[in-house]
N, C-alpha and C. Protein backbone atom coordinates (compact mmCIF):
# COMPACT_ATOMS: atom_id res chain seq x y z
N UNK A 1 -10.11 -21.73 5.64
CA UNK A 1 -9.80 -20.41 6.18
C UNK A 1 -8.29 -20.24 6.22
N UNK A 2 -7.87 -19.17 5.44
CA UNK A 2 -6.32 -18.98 5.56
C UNK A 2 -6.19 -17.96 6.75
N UNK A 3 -5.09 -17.92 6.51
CA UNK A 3 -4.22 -16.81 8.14
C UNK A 3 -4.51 -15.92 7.94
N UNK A 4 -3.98 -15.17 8.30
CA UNK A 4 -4.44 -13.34 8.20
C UNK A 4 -3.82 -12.90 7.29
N UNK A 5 -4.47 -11.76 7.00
CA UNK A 5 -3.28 -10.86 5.54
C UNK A 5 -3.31 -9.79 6.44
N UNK A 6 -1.81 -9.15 5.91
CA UNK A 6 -1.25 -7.51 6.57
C UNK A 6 -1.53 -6.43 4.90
N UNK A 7 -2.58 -5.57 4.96
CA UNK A 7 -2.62 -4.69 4.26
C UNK A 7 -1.65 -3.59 4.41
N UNK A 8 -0.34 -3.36 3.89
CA UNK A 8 0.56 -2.16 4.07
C UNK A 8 0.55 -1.37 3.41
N UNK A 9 -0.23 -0.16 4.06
CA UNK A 9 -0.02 1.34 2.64
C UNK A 9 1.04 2.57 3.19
N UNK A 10 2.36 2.71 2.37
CA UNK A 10 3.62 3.04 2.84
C UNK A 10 3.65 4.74 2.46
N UNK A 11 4.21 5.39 3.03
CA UNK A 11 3.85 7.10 3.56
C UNK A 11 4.62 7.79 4.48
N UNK A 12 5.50 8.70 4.45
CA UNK A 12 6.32 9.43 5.46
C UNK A 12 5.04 9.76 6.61
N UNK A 13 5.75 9.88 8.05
CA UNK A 13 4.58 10.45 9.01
C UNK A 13 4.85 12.35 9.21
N UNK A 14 3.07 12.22 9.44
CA UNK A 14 2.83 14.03 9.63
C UNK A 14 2.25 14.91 8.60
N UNK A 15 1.75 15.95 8.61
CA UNK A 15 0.86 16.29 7.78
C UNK A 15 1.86 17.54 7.17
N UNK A 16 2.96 17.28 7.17
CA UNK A 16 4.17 17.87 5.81
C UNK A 16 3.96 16.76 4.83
N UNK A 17 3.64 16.06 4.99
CA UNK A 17 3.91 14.81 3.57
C UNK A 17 2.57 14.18 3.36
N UNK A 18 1.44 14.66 4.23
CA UNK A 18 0.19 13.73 4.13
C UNK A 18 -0.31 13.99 2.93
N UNK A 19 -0.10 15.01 1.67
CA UNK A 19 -0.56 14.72 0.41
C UNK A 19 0.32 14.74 -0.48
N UNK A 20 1.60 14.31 0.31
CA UNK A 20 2.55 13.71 -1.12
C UNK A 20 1.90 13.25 -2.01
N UNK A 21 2.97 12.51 -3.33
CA UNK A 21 3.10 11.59 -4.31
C UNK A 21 3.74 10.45 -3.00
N UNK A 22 4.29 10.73 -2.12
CA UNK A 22 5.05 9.58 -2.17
C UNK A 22 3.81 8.67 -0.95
N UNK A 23 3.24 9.39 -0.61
CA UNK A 23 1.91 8.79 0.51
C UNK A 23 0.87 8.12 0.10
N UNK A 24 0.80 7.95 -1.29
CA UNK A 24 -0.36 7.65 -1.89
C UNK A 24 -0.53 6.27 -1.54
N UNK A 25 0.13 5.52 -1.17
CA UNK A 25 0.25 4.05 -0.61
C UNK A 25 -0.29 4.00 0.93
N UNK A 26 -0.25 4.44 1.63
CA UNK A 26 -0.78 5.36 2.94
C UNK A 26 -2.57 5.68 2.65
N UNK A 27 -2.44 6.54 1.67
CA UNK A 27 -3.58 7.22 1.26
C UNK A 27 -4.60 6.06 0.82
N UNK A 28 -4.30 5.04 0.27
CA UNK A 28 -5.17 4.00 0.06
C UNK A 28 -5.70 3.65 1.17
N UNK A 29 -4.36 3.29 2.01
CA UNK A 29 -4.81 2.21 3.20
C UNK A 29 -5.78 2.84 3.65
N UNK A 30 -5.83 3.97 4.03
CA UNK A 30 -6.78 4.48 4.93
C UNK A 30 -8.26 4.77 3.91
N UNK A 31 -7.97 5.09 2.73
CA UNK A 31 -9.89 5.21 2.37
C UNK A 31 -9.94 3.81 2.64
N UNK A 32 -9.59 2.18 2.27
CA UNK A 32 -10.31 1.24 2.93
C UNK A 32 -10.29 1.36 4.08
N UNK A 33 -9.70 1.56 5.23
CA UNK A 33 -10.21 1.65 6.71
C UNK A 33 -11.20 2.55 6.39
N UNK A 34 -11.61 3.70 5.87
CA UNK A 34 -13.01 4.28 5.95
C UNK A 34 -13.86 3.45 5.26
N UNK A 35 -13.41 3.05 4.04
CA UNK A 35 -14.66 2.20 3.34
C UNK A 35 -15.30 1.27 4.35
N UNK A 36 -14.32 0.91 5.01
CA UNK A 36 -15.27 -0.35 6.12
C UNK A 36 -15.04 0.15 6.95
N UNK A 37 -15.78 1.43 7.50
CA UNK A 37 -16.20 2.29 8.71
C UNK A 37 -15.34 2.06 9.94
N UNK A 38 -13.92 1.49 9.74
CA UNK A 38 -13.37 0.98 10.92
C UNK A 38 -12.60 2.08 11.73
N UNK A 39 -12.30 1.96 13.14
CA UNK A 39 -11.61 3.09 13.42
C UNK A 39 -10.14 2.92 13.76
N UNK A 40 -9.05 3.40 12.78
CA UNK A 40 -7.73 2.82 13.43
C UNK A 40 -7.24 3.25 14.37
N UNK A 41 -6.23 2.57 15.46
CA UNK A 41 -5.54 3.13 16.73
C UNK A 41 -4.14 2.68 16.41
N UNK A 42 -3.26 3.27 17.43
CA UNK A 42 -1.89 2.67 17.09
C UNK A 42 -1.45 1.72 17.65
N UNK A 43 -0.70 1.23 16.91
CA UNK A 43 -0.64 0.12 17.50
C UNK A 43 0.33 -0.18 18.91
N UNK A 44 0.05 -1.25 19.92
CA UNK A 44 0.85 -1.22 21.15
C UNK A 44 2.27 -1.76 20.77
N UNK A 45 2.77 -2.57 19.83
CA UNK A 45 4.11 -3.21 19.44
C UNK A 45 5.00 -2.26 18.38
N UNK A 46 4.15 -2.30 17.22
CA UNK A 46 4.84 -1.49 16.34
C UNK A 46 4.35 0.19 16.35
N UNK A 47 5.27 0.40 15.43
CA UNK A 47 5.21 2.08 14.99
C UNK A 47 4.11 2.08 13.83
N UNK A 48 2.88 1.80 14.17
CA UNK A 48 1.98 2.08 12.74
C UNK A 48 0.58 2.06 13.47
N UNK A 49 -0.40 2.67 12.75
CA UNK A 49 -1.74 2.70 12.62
C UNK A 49 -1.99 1.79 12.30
N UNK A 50 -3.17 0.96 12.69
CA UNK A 50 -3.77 -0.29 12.26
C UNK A 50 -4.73 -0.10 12.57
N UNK A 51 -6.21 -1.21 11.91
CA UNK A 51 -7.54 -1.18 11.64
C UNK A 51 -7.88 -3.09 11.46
N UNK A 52 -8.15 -3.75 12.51
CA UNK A 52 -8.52 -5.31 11.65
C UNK A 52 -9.89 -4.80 10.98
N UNK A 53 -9.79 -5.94 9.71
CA UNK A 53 -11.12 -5.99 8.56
C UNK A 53 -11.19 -7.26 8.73
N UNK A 54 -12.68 -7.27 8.67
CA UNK A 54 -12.96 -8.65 7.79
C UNK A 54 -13.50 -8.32 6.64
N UNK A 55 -13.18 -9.58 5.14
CA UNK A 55 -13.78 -9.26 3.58
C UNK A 55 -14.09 -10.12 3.28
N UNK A 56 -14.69 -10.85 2.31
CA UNK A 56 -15.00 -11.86 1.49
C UNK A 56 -16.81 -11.65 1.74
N UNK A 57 -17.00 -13.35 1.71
CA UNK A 57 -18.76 -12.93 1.44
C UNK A 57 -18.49 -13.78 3.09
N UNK A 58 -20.11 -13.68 3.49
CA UNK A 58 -20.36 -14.43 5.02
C UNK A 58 -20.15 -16.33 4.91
N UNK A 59 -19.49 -16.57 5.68
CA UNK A 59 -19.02 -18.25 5.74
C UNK A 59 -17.35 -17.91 4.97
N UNK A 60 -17.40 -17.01 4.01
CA UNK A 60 -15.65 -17.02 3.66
C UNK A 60 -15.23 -15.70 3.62
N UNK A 61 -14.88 -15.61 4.79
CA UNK A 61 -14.15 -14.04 5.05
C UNK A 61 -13.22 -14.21 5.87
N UNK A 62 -11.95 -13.52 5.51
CA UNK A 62 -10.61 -12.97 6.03
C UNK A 62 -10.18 -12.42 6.82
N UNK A 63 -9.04 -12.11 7.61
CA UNK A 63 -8.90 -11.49 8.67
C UNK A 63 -8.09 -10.72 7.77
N UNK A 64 -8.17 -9.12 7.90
CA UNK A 64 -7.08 -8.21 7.19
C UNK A 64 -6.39 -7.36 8.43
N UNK A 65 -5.42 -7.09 8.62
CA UNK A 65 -4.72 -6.06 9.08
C UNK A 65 -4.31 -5.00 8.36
N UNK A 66 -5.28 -3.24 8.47
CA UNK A 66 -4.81 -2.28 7.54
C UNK A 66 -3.95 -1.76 8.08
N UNK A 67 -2.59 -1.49 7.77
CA UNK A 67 -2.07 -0.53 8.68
C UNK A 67 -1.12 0.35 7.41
N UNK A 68 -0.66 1.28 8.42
CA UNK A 68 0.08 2.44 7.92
C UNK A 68 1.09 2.59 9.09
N UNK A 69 2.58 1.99 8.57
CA UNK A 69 3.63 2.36 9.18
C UNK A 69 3.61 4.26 9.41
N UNK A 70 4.31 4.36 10.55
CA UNK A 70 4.43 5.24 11.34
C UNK A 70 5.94 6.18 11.54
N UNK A 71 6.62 5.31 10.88
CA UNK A 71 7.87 5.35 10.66
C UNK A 71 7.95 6.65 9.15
N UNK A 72 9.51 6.71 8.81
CA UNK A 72 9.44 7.51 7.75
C UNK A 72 9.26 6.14 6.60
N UNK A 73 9.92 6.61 5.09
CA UNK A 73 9.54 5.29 3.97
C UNK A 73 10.58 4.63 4.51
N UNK A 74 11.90 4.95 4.54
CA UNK A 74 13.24 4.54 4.00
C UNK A 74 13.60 3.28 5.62
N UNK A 75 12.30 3.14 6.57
CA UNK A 75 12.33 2.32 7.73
C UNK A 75 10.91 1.57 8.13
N UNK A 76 10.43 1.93 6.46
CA UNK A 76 9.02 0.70 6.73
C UNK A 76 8.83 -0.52 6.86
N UNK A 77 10.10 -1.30 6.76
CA UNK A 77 10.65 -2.30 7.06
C UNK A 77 10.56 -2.88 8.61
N UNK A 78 11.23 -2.09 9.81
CA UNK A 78 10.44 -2.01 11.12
C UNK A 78 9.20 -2.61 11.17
N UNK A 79 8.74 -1.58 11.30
CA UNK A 79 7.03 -1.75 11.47
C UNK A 79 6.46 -3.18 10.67
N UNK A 80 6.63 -2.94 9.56
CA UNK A 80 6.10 -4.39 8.59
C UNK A 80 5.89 -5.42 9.27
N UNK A 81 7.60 -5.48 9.65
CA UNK A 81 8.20 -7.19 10.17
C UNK A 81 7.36 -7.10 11.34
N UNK A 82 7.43 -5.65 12.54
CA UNK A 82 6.54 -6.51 14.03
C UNK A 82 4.94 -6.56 13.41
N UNK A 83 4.67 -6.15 12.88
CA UNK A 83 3.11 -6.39 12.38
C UNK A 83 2.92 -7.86 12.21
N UNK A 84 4.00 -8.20 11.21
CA UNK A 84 3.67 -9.54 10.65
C UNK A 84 4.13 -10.41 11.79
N UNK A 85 5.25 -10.35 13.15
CA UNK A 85 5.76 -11.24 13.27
C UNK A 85 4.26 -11.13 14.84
N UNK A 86 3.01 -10.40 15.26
CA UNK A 86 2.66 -9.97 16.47
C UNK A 86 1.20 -10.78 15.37
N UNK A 87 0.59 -10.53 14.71
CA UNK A 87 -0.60 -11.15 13.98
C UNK A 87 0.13 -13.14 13.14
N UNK A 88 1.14 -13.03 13.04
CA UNK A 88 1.24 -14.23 12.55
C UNK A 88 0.98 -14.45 10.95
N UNK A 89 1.72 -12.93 10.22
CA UNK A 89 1.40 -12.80 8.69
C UNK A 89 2.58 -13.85 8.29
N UNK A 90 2.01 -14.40 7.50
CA UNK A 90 3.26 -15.09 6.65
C UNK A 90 3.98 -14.04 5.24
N UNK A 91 4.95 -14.03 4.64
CA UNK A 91 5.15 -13.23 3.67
C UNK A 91 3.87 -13.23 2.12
N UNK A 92 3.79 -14.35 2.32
CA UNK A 92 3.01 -14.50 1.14
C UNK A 92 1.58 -14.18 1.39
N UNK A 93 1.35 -13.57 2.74
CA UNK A 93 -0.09 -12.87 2.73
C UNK A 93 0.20 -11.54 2.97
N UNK A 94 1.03 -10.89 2.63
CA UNK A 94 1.47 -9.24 3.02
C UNK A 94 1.17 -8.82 1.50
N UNK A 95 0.77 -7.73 1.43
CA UNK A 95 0.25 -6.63 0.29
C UNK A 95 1.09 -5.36 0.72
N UNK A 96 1.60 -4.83 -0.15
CA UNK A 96 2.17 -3.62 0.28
C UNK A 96 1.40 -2.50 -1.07
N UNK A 97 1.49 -1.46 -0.48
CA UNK A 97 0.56 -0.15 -1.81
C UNK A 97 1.65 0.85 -1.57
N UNK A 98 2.24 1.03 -3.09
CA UNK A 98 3.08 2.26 -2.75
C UNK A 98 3.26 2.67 -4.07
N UNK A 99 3.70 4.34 -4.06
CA UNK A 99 3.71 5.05 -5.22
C UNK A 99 4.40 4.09 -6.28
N UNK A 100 4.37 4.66 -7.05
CA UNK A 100 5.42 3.76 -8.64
C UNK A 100 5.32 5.31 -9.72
N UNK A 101 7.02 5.86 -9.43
CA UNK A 101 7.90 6.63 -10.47
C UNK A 101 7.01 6.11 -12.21
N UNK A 102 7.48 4.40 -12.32
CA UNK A 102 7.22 4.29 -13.78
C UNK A 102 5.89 3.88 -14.38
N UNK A 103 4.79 4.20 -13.97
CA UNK A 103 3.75 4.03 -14.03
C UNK A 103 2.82 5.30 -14.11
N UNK A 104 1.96 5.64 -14.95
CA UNK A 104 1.25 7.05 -14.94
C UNK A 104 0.32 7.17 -14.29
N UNK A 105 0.00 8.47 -14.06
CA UNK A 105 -0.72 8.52 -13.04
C UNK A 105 -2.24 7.98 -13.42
N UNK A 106 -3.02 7.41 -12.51
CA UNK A 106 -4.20 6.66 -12.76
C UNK A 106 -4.46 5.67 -13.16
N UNK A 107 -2.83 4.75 -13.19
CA UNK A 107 -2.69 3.57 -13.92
C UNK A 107 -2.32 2.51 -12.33
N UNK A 108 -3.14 1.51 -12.52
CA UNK A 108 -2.25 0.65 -11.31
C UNK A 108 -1.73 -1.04 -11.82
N UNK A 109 -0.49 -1.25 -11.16
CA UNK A 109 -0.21 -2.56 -11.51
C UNK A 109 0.06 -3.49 -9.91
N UNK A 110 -0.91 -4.90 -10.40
CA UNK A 110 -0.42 -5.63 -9.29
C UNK A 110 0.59 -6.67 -9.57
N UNK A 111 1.26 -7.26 -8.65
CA UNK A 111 1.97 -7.78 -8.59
C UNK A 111 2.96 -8.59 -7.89
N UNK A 112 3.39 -10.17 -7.69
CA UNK A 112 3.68 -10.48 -6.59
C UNK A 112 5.50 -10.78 -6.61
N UNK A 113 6.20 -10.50 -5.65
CA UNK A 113 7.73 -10.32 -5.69
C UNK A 113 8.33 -9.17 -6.65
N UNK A 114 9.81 -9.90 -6.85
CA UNK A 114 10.29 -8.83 -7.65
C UNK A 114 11.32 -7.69 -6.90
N UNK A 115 12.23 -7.09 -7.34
CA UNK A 115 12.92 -6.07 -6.74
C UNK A 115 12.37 -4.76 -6.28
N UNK A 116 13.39 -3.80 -5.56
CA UNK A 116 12.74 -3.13 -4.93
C UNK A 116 12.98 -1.34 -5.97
N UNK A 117 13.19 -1.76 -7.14
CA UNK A 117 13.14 -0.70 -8.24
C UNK A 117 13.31 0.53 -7.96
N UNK A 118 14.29 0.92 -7.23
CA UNK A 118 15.18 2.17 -6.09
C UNK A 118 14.26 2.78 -5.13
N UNK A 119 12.84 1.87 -4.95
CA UNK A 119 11.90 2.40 -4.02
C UNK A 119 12.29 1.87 -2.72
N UNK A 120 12.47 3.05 -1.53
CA UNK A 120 12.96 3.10 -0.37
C UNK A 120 12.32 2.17 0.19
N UNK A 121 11.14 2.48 0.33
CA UNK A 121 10.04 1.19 1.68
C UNK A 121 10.07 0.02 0.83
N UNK A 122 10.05 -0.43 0.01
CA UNK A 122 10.26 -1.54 -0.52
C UNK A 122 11.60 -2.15 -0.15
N UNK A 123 12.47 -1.54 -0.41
CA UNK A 123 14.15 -2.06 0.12
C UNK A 123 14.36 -2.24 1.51
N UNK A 124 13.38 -1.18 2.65
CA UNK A 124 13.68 -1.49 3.68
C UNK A 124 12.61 -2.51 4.03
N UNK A 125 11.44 -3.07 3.44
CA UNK A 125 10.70 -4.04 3.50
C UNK A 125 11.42 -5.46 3.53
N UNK A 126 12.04 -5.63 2.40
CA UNK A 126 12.96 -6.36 1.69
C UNK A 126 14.18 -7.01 2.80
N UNK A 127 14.67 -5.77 3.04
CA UNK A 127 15.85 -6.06 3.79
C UNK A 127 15.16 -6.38 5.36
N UNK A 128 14.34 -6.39 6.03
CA UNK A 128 13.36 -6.96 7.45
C UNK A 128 13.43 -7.96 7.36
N UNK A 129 12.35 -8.40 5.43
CA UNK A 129 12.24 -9.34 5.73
C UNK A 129 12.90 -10.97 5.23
N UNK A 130 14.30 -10.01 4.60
CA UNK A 130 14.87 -11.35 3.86
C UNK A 130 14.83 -11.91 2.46
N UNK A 131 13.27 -10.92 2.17
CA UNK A 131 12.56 -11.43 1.27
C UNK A 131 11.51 -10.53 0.34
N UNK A 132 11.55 -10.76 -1.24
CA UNK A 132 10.57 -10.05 -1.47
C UNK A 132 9.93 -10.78 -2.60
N UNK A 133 9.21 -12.11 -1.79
CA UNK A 133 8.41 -12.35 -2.12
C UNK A 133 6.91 -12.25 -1.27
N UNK A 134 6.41 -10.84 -1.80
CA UNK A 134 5.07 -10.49 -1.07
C UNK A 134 4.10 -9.66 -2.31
N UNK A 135 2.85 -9.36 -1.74
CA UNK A 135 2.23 -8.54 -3.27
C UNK A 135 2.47 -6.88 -3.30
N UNK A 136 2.48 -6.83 -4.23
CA UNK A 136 2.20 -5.09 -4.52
C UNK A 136 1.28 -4.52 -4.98
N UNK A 137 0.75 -3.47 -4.72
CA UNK A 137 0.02 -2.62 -5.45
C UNK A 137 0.49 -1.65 -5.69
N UNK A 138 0.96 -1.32 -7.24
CA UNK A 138 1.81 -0.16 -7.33
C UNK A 138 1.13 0.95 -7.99
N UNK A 139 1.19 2.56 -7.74
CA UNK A 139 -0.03 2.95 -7.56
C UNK A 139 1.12 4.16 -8.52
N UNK A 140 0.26 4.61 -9.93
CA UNK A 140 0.98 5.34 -10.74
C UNK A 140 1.15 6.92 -10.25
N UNK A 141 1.78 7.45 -10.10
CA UNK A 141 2.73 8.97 -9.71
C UNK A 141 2.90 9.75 -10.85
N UNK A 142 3.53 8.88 -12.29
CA UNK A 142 4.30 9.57 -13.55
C UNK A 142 5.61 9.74 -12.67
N UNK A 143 6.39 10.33 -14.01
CA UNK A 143 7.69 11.16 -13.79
C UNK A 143 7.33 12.29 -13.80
N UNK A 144 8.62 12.97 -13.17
CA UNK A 144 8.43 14.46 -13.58
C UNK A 144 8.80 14.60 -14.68
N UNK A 145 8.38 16.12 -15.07
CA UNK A 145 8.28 16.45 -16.65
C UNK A 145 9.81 17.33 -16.42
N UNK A 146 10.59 17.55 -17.58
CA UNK A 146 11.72 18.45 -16.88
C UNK A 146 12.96 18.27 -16.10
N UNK A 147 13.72 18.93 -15.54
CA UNK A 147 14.67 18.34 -14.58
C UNK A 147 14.64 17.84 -13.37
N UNK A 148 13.55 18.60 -12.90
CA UNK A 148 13.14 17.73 -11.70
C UNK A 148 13.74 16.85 -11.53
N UNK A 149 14.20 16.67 -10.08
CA UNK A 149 14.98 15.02 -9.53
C UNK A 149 13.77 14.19 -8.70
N UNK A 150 13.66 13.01 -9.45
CA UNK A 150 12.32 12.37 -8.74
C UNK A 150 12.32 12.22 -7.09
N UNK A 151 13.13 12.42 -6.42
CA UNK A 151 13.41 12.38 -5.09
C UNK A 151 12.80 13.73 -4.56
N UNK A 152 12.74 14.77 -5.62
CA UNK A 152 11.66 15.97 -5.07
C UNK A 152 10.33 15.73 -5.57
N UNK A 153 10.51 15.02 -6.63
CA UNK A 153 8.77 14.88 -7.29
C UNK A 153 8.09 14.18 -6.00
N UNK A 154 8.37 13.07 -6.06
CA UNK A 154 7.68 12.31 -4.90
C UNK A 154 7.09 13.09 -3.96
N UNK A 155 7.71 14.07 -3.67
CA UNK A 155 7.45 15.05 -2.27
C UNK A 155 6.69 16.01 -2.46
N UNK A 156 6.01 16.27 -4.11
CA UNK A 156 5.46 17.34 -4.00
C UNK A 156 3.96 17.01 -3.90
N UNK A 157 3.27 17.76 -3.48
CA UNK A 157 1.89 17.57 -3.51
C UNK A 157 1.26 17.26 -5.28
N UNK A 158 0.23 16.94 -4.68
CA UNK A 158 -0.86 16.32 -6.45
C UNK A 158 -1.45 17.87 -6.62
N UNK A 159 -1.24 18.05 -8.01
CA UNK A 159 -1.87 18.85 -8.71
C UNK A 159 -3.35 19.45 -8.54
N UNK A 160 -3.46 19.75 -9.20
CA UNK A 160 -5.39 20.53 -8.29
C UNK A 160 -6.34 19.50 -9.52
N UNK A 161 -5.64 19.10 -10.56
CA UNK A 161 -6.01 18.04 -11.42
C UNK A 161 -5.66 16.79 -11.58
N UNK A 162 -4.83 16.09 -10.61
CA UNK A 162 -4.56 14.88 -9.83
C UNK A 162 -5.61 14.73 -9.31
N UNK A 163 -5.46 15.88 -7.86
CA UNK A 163 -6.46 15.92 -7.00
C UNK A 163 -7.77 15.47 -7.17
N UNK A 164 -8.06 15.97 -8.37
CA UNK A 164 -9.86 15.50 -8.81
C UNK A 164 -9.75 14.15 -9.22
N UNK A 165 -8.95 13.30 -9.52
CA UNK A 165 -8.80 12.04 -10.22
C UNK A 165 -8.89 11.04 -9.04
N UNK A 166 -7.63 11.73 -7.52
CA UNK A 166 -7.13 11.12 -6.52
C UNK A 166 -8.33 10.13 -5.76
N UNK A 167 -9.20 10.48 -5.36
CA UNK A 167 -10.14 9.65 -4.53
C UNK A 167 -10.44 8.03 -5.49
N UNK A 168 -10.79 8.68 -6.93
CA UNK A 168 -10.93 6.88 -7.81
C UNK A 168 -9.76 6.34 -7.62
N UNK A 169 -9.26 6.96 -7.53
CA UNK A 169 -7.32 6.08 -7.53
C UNK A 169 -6.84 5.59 -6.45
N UNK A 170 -7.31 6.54 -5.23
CA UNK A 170 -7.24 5.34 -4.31
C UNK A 170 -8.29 4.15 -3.73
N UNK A 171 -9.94 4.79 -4.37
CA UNK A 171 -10.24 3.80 -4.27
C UNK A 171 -10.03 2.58 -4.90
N UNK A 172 -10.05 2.18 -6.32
CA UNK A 172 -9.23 1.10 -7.14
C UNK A 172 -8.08 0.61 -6.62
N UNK A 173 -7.26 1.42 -5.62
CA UNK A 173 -6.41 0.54 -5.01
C UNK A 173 -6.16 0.08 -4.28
N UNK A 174 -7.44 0.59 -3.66
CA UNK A 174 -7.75 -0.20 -1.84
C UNK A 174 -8.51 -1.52 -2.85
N UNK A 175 -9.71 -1.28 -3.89
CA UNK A 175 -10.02 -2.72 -3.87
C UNK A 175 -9.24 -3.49 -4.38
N UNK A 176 -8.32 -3.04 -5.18
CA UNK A 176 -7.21 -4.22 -5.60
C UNK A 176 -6.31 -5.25 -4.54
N UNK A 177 -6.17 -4.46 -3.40
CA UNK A 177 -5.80 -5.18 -2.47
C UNK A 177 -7.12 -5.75 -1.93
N UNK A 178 -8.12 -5.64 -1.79
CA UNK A 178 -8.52 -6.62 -1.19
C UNK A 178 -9.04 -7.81 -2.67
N UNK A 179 -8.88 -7.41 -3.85
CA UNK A 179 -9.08 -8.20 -4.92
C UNK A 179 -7.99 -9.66 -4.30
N UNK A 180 -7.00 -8.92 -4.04
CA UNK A 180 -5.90 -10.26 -4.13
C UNK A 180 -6.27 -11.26 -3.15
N UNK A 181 -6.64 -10.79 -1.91
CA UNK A 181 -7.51 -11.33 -0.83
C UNK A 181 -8.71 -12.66 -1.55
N UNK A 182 -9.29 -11.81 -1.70
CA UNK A 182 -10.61 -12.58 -2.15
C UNK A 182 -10.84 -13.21 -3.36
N UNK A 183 -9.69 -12.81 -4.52
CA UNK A 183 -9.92 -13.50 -6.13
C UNK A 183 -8.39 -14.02 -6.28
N UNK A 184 -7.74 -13.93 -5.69
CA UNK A 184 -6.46 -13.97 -6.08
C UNK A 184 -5.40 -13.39 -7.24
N UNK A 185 -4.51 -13.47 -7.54
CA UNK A 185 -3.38 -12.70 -8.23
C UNK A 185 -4.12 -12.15 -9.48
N UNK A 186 -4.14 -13.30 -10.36
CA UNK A 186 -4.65 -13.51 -11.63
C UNK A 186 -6.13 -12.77 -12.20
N UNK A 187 -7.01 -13.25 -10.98
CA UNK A 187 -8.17 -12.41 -11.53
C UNK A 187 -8.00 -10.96 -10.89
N UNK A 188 -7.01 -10.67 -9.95
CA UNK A 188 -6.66 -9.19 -9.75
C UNK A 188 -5.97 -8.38 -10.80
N UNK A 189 -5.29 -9.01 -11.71
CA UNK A 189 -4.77 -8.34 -12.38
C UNK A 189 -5.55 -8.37 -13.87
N UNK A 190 -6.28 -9.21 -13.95
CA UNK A 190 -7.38 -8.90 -15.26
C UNK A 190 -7.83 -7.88 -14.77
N UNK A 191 -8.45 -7.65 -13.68
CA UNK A 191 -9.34 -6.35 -13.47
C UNK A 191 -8.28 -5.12 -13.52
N UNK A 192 -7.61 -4.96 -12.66
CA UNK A 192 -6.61 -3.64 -12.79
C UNK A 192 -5.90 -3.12 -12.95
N UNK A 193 -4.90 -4.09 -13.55
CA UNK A 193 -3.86 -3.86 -14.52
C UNK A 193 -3.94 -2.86 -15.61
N UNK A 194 -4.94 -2.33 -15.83
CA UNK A 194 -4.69 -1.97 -16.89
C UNK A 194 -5.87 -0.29 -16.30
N UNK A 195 -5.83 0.56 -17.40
CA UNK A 195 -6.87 1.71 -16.71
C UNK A 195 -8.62 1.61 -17.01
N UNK A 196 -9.28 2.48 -16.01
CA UNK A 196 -10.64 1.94 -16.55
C UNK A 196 -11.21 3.06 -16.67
């Protein structure tokens, strides 16, 4: 039996940004808290919503912590660290889900460490925790088409033809995080690395 894992899906707070591009990391976390009927509350230490899960099969199952910092992106870092430092996450059981600029939409890549590729909650993740060696689920956005400055794309709502795509997309990326959980890196990324 390993320690607990911290599920982090990263998202400005309030329902001005609740159907960003840039929430879609947020937006995961929470269809798995519905997938496993759980009900989240906030939490008493940190600034975030949380939900414990258990996953795997019966005799090998996990303790998960879902949460959704509470904070804006650019201070998800906060929240992360008291999550992890109040449950006893080590870095190498933290998952983080957050949009990805270079990735198209409906495409997801996992992945463990690595820089924080001018993504805000990642850098302030990073900078909490010293460290960025933890997993990702990076959850495809596209670029904008045009001049657009991606610092407004992020912010705009999904298309009315996103929209119809959006629910498979976050479900695939709620199970990818718990893929990493239960199969580890390798057989997570045969499965979803790539589109299906």
């Amino acid at each position: 039996m390993s320690g607990p894992w911290l599920i982090a899906g990263l998202g400005n707070p309030g329902p001005a940004y609740a159907g960003t591009r840039h929430n879609v990391g947020a937006m995961a976390v929470r269809a798995l808290i519905a997938e496993h009927a759980a009900k989240p509350s906030r939490h008493k230490r940190a600034l975030a919503e949380v939900a414990e899960l258990r996953v795997g099969i019966p005799g090998a199952t996990h303790q998960v912590i879902a949460a959704c910092p509470l904070s804006y992106m650019n201070e998800s870092g906060g929240p992360v660290s008291a999550l992890m430092g109040f449950y006893g996450v080590e870095s190498d059981h933290l998952i983080v889900l957050h949009d990805e600029l270079d990735i198209d939409f409906t495409t997801l890549r996992v992945k463990f460490g690595g820089g924080d590729n001018g993504h805000n909650g990642l850098k302030s993740i990073r900078s909490a925790l010293g460290t960025g060696e933890f997993y990702r689920v990076r959850i495809g956005i596209g670029r904008p088409v045009g001049r657009q400055a991606p610092a407004d794309f992020v912010l705009q709502p999904f298309t009315s033809t996103e929209r119809a795509d959006l629910p498979e997309v976050l479900d695939r990326a709620a199970r990818a995080a718990v893929s990493v959980v239960e199969d580890g890196l390798e057989a997570t990324q045969n499965t979803f690395n790539a589109r299906e």
